[in-house]
C-alpha atoms as a PDB file:
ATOM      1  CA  UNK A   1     108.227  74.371 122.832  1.00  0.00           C
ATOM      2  CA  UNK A   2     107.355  73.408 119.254  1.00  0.00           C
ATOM      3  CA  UNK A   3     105.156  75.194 116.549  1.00  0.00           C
ATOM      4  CA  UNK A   4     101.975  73.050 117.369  1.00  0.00           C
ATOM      5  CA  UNK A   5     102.186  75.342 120.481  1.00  0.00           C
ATOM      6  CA  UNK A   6     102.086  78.435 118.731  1.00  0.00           C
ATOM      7  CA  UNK A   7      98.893  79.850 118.134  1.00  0.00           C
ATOM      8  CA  UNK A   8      98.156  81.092 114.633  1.00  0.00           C
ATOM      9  CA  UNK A   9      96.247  84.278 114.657  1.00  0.00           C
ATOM     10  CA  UNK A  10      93.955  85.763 111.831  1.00  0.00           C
ATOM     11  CA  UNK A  11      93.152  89.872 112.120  1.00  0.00           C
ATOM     12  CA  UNK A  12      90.238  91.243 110.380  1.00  0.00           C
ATOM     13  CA  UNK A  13      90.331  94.963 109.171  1.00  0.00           C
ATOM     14  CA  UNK A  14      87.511  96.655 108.220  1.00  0.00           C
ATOM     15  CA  UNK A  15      88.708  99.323 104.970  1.00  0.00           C
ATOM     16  CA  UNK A  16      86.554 102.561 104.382  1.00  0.00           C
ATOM     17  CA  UNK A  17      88.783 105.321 103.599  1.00  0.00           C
ATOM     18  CA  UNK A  18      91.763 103.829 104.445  1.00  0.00           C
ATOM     19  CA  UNK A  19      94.293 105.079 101.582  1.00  0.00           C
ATOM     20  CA  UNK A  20      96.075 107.086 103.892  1.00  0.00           C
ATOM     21  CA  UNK A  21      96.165 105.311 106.857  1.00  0.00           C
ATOM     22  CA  UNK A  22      96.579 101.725 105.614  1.00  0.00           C
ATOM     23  CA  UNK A  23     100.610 101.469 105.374  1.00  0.00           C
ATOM     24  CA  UNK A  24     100.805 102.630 108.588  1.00  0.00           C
ATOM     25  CA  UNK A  25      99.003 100.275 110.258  1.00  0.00           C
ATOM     26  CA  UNK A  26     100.503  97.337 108.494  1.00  0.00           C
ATOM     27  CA  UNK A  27     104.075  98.889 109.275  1.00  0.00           C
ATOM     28  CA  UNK A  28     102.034  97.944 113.411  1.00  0.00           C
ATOM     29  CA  UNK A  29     101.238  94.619 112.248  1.00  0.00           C
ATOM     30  CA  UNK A  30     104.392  93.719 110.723  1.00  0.00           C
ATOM     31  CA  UNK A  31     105.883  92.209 113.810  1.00  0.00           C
ATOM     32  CA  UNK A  32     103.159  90.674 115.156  1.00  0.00           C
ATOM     33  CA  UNK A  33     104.249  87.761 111.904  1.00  0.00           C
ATOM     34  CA  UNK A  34     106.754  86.967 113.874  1.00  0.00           C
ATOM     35  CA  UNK A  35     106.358  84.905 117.037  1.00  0.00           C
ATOM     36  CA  UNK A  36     105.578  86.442 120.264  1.00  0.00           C
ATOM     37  CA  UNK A  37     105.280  85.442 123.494  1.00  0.00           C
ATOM     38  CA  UNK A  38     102.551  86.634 125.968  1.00  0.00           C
ATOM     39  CA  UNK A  39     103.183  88.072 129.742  1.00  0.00           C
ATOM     40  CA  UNK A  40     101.601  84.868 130.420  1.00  0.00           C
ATOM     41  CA  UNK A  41     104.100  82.237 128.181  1.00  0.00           C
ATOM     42  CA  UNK A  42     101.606  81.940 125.460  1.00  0.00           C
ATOM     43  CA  UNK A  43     102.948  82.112 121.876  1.00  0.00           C
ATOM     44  CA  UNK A  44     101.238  83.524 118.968  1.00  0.00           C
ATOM     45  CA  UNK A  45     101.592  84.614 115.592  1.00  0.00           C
ATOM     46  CA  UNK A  46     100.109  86.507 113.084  1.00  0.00           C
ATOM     47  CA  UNK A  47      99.202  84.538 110.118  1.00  0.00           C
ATOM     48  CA  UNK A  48      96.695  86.220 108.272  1.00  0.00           C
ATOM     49  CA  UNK A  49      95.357  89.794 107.941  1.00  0.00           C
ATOM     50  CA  UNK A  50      92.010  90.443 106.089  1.00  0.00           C
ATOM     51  CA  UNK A  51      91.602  93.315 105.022  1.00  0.00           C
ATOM     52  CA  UNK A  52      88.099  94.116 103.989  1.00  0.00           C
ATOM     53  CA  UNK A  53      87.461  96.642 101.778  1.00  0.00           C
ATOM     54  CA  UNK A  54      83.952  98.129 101.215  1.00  0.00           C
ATOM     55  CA  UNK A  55      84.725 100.383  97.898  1.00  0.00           C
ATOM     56  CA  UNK A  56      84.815 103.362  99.945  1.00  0.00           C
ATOM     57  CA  UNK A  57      85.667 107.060  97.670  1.00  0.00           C
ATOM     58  CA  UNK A  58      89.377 106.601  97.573  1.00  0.00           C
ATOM     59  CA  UNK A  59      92.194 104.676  96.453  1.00  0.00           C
ATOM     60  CA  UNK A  60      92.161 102.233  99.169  1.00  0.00           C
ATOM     61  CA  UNK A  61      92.062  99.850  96.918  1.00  0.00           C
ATOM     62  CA  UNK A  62      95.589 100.248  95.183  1.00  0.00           C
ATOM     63  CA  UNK A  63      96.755 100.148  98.660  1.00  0.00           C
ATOM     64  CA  UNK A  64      95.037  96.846  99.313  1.00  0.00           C
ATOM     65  CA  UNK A  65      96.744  95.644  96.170  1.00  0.00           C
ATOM     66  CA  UNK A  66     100.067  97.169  96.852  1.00  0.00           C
ATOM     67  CA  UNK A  67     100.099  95.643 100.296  1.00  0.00           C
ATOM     68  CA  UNK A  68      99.226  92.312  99.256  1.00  0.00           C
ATOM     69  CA  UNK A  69     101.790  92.161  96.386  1.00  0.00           C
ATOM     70  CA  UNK A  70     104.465  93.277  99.265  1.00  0.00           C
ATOM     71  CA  UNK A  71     103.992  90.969 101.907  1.00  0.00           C
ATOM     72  CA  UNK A  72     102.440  87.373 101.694  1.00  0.00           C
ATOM     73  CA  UNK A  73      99.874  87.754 104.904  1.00  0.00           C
ATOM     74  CA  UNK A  74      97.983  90.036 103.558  1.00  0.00           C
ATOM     75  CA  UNK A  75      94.946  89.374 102.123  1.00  0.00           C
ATOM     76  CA  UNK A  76      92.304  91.493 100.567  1.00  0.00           C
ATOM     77  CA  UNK A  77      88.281  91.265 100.644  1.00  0.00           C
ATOM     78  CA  UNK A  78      86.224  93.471  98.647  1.00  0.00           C
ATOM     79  CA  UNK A  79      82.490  93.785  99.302  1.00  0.00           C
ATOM     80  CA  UNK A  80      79.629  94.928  97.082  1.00  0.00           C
ATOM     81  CA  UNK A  81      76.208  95.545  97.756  1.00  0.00           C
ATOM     82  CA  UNK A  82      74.117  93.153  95.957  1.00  0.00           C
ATOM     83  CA  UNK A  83      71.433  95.228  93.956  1.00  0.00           C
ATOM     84  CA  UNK A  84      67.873  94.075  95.229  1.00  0.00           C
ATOM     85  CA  UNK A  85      64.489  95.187  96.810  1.00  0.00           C
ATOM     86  CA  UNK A  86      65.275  94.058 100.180  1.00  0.00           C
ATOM     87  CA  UNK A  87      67.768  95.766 102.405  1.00  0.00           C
ATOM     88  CA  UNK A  88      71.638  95.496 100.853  1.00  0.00           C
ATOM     89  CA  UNK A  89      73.869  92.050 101.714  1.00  0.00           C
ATOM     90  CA  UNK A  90      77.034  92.007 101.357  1.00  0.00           C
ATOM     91  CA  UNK A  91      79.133  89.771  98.619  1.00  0.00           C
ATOM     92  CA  UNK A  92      82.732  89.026  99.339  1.00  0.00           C
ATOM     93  CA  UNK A  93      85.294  87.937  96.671  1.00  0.00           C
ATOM     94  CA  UNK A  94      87.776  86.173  96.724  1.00  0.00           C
ATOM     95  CA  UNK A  95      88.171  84.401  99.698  1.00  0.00           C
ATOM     96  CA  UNK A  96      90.774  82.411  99.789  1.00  0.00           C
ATOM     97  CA  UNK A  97      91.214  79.218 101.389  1.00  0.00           C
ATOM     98  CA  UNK A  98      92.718  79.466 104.878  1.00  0.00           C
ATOM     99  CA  UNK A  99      96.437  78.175 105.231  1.00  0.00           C
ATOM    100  CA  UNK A 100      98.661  77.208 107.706  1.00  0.00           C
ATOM    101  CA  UNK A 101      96.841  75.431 109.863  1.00  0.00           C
END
């Protein structure tokens, strides 16, 4: 097999109050960047992880940033309400462009 056969895979984490359990969960993710191969023969890896961050009450946010400076997949959002009359959307910043593919 080559890498054209190895699917990339982005995850998408949704971040309120997630100081505590945050490294934790990445220490799950961690070797799903590696490749892996399915019960079936597939092959996948873990390319990306979002992690979206809503400005919840805690410090989730230094662990966003801590995470981020310690391993290159990670990647974090932050959303803010847009102050307006009609109901709240949601702003994300940066985004950055997708790589790897």
């Amino acid at each position: 097999m080559n890498d054209r056969e190895i699917q990339r895979v982005s995850i998408v984490i949704p971040v309120y109050r997630g100081e505590k359990t945050l490294p934790t969960l990445m220490a799950e993710v961690l070797p799903l960047t590696q490749v892996q191969t399915t019960p079936r023969g597939n092959r996948f890896v873990v390319s990306e992880v979002l992690l979206v961050h809503d400005c919840g009450p805690d410090r989730s946010d230094k662990v966003l940033e801590d995470l981020s400076a310690q391993h290159a997949f990670v990647q974090p959002v932050c959303l803010r309400a847009t102050r307006a009359s009609m109901p709240p959307r949601w702003l994300a910043w940066p985004v950055p462009p997708a790589t790897g593919w």
